[in-house]
N, C-alpha and C. Protein backbone atom coordinates (compact mmCIF):
# COMPACT_ATOMS: atom_id res chain seq x y z
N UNK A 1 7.55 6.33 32.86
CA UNK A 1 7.86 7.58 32.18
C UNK A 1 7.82 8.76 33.14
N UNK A 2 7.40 8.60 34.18
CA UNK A 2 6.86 9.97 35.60
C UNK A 2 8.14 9.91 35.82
N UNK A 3 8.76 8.96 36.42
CA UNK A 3 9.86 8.85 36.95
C UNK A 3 11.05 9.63 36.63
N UNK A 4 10.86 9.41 35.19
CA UNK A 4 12.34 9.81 34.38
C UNK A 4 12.07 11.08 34.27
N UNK A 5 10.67 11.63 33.49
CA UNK A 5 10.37 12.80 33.71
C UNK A 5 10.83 13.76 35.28
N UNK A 6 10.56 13.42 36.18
CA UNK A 6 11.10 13.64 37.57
C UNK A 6 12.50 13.58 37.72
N UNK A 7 13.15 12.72 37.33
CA UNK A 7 14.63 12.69 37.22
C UNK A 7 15.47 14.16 36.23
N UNK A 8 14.72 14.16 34.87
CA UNK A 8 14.88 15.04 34.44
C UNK A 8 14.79 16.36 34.92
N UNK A 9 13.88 16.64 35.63
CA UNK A 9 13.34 17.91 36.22
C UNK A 9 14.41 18.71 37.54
N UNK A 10 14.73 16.81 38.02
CA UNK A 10 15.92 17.52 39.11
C UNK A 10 17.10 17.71 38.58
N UNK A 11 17.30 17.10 37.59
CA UNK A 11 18.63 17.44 36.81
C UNK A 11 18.72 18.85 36.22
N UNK A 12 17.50 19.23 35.61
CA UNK A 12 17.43 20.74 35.36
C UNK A 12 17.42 22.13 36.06
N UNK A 13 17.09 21.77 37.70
CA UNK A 13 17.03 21.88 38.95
C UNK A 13 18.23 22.37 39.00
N UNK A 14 18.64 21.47 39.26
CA UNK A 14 20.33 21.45 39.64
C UNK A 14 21.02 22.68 38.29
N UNK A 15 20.95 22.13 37.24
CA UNK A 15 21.83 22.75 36.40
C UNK A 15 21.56 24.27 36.73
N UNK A 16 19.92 24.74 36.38
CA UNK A 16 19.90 26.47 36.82
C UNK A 16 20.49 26.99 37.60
N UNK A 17 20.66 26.50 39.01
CA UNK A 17 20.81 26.49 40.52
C UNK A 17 21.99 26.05 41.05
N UNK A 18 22.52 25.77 40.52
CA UNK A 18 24.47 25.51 41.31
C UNK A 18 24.90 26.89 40.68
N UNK A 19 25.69 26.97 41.75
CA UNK A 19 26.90 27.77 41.75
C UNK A 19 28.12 27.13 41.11
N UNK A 20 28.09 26.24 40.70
CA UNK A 20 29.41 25.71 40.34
C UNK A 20 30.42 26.44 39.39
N UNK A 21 29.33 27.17 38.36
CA UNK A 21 30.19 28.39 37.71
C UNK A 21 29.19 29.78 37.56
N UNK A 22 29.82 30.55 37.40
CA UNK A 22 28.84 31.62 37.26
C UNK A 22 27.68 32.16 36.70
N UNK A 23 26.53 32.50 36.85
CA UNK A 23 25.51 32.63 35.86
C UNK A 23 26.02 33.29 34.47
N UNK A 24 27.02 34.52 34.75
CA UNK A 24 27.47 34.80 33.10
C UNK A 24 27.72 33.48 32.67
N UNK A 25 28.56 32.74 32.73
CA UNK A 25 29.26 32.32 32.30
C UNK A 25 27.81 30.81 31.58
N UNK A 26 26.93 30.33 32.44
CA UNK A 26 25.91 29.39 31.84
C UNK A 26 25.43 30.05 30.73
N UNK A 27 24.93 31.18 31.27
CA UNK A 27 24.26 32.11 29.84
C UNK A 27 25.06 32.29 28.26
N UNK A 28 26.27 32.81 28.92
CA UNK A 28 27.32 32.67 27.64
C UNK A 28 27.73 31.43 27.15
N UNK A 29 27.47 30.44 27.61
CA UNK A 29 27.76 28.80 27.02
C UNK A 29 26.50 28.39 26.00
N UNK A 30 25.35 29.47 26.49
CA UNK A 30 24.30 28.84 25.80
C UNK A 30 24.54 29.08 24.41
N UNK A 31 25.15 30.41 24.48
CA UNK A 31 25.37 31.39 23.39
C UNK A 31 26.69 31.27 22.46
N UNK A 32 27.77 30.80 22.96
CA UNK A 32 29.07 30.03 22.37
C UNK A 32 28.50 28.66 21.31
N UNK A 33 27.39 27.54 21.98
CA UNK A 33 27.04 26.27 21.73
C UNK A 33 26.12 26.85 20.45
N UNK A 34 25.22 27.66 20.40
CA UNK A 34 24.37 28.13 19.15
C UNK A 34 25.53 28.37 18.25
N UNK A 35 26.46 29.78 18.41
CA UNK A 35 27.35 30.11 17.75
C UNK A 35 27.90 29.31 16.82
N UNK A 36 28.74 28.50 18.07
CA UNK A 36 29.32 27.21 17.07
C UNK A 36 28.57 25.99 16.22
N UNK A 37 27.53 26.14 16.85
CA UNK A 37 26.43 24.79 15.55
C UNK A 37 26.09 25.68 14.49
N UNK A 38 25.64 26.86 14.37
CA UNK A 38 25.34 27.69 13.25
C UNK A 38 26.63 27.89 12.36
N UNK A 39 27.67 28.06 12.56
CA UNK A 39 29.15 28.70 12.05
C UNK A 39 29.52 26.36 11.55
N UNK A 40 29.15 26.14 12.34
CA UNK A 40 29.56 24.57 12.00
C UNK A 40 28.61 24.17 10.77
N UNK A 41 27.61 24.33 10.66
CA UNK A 41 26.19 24.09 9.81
C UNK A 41 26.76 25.05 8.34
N UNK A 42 27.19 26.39 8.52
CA UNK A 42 27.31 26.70 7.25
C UNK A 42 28.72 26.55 6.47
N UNK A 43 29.94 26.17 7.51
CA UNK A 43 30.92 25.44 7.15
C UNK A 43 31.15 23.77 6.14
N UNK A 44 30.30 23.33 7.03
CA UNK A 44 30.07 21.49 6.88
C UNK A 44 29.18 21.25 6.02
N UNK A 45 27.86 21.71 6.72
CA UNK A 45 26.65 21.58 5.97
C UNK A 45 25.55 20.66 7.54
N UNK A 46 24.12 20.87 6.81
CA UNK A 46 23.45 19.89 8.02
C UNK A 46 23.90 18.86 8.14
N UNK A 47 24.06 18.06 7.40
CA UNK A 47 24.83 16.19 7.67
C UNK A 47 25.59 16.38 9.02
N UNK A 48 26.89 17.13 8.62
CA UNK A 48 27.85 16.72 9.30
C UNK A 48 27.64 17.45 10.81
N UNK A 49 27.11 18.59 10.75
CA UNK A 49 26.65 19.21 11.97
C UNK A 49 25.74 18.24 12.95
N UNK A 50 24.67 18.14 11.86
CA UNK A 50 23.46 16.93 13.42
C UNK A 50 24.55 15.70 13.47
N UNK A 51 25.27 15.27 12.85
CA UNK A 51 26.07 13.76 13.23
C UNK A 51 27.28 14.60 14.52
N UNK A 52 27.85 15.70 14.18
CA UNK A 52 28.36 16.36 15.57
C UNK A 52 27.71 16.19 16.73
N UNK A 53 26.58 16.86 16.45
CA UNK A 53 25.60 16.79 17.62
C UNK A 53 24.67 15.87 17.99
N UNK A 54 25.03 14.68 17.30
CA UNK A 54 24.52 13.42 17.79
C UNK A 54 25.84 13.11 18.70
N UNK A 55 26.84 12.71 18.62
CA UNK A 55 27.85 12.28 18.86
C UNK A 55 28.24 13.29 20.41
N UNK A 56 28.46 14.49 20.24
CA UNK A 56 29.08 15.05 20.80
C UNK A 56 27.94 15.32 22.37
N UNK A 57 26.66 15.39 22.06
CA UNK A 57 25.81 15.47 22.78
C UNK A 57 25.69 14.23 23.55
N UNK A 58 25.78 12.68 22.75
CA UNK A 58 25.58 11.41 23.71
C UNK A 58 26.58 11.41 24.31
N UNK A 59 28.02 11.62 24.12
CA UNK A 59 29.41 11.39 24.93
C UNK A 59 28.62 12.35 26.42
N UNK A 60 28.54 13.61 25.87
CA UNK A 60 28.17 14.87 26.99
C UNK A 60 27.30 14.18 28.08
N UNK A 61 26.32 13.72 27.64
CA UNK A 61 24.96 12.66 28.18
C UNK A 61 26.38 11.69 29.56
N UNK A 62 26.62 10.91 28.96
CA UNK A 62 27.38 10.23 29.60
C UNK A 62 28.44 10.52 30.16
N UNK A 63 28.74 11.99 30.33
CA UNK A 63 29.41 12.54 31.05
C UNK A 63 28.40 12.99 32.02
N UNK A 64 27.66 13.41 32.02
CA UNK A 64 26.66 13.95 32.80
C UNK A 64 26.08 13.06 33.80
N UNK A 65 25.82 11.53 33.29
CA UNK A 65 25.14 10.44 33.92
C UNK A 65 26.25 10.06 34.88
N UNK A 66 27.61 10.01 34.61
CA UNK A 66 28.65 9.43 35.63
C UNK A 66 28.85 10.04 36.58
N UNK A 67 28.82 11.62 36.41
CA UNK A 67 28.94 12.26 37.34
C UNK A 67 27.84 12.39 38.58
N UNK A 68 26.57 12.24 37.83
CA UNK A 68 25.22 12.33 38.66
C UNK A 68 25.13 11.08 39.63
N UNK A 69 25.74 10.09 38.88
CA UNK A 69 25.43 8.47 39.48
C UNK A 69 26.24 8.83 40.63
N UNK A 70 27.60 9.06 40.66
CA UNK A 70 28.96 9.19 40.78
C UNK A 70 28.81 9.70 42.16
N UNK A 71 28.24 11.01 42.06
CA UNK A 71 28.23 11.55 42.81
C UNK A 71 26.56 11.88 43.92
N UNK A 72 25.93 10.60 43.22
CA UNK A 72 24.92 10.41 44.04
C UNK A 72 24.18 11.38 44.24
N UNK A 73 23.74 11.76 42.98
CA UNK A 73 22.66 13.13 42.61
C UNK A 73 23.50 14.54 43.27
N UNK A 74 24.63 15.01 43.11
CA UNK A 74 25.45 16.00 43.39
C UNK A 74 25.64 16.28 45.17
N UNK A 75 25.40 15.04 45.97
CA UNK A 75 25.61 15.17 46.95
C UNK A 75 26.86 14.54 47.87
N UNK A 76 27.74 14.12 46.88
CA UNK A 76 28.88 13.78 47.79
C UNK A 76 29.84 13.75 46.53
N UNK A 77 30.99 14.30 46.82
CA UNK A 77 32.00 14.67 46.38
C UNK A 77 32.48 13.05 45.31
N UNK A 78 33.20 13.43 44.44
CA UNK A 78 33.98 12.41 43.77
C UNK A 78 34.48 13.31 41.95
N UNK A 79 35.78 12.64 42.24
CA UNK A 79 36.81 13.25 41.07
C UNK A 79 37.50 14.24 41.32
N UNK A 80 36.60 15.33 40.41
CA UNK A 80 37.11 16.88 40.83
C UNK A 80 35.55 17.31 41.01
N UNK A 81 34.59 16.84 41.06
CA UNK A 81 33.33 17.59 41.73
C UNK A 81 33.54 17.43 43.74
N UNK A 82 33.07 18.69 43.88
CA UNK A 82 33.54 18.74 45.25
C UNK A 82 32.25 19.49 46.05
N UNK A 83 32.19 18.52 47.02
CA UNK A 83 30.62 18.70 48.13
C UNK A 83 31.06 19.30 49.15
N UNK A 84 30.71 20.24 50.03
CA UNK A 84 30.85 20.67 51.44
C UNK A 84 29.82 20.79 52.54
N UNK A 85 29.73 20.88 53.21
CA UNK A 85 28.48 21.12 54.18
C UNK A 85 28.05 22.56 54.68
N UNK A 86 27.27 22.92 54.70
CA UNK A 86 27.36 24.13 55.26
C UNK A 86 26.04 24.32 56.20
N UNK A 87 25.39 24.38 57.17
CA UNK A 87 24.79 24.54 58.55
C UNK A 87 23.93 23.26 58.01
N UNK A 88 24.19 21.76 58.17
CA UNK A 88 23.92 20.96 57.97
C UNK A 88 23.60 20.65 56.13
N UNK A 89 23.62 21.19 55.81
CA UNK A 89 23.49 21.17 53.81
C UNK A 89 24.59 20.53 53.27
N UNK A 90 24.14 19.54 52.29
CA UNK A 90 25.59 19.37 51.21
C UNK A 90 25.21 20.62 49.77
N UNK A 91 26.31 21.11 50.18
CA UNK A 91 26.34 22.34 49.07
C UNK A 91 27.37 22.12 47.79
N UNK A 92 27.12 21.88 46.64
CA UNK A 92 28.50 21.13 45.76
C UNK A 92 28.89 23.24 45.49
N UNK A 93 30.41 22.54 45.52
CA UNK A 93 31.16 24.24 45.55
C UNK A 93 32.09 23.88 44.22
N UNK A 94 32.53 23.02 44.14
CA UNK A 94 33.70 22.84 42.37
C UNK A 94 33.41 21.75 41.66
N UNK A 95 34.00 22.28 40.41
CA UNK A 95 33.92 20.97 39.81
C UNK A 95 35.32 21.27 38.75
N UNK A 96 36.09 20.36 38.08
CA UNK A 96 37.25 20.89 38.18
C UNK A 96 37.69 20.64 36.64
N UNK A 97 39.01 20.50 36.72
CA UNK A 97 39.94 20.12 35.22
C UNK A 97 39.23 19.09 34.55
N UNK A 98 39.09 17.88 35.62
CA UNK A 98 38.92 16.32 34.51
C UNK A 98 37.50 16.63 33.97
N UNK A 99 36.45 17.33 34.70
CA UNK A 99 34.90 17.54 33.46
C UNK A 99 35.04 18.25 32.18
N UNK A 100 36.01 19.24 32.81
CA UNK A 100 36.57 20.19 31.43
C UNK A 100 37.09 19.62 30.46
N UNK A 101 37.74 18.65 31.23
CA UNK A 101 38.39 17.62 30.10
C UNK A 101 38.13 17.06 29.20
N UNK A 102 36.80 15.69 30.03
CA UNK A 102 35.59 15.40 29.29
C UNK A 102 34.90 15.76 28.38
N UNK A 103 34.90 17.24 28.44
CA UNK A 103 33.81 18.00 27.34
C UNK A 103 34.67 18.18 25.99
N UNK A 104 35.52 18.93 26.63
CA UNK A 104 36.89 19.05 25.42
C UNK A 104 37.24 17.90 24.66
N UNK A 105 37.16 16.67 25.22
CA UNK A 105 37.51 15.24 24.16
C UNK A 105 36.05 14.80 24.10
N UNK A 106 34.95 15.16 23.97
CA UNK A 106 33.55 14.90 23.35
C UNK A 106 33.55 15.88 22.38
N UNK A 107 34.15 17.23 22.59
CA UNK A 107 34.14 18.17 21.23
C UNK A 107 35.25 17.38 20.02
N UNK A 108 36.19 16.74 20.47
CA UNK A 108 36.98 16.53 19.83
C UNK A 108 36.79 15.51 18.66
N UNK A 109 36.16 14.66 19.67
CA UNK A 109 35.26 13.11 19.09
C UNK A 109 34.34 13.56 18.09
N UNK A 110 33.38 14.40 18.47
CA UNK A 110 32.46 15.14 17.85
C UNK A 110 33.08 15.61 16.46
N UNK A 111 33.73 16.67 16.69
CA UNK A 111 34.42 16.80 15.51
C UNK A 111 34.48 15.72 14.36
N UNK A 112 35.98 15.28 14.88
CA UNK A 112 36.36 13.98 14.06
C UNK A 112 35.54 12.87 13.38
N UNK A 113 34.46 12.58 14.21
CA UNK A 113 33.64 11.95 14.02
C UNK A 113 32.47 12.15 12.69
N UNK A 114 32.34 13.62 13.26
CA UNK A 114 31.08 14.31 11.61
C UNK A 114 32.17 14.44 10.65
N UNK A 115 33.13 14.92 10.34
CA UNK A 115 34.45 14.92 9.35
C UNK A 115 34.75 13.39 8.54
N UNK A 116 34.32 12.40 9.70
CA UNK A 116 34.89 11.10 8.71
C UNK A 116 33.98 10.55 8.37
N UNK A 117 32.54 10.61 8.69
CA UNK A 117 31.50 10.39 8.24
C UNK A 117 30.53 11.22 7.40
């Protein structure tokens, strides 16, 4: 359980701490993701909202894990995540269309998914 705990910690690490997109822009995602579960919750109702966010959150999970594996804890490039070096450092600088992608067809799934259930 240390382990994973530790795993977790660098994963959270990472997320505060890249540059990959802008701090507005993390902050305002936090704030879009509330938005939309609250506005989803009084639309749907709780059922269909936590089955969203069961769904839409494990796809996310496993978007997250491929990329981490993938890219060998964010240190070497693969897909559209992109590593560079800089005075001996791997510094990850992009990450591109296909994650955007990813997220966008986990919202989608998500969706569809609390709707037919």
């Amino acid at each position: 359980m240390g382990k994973l705990w530790e795993e977790i910690k660098f994963d959270a690490n990472f997320i505060k701490g890249h540059q990959l997109q802008p701090g507005w822009y993390k902050v305002l995602k936090v704030f879009l993701i509330l938005g939309f579960l609250v506005g989803y919750v009084m639309l749907f109702g709780w059922r269909k909202a936590l089955i969203f966010c069961a769904v839409f959150f494990s796809l996310s999970l496993l978007v997250h894990l491929a990329y981490r594996i993938n890219t060998k804890k964010y240190t070497q490039s693969w897909l559209d995540f992109e590593v560079m070096e800089e005075n001996g450092e791997r510094i990850p600088k992009k990450i591109g269309i296909y994650y955007y992608i990813a997220v966008i067809t986990n919202l989608a799934i998500g969706l569809l998914v609390s709707q037919i259930l």
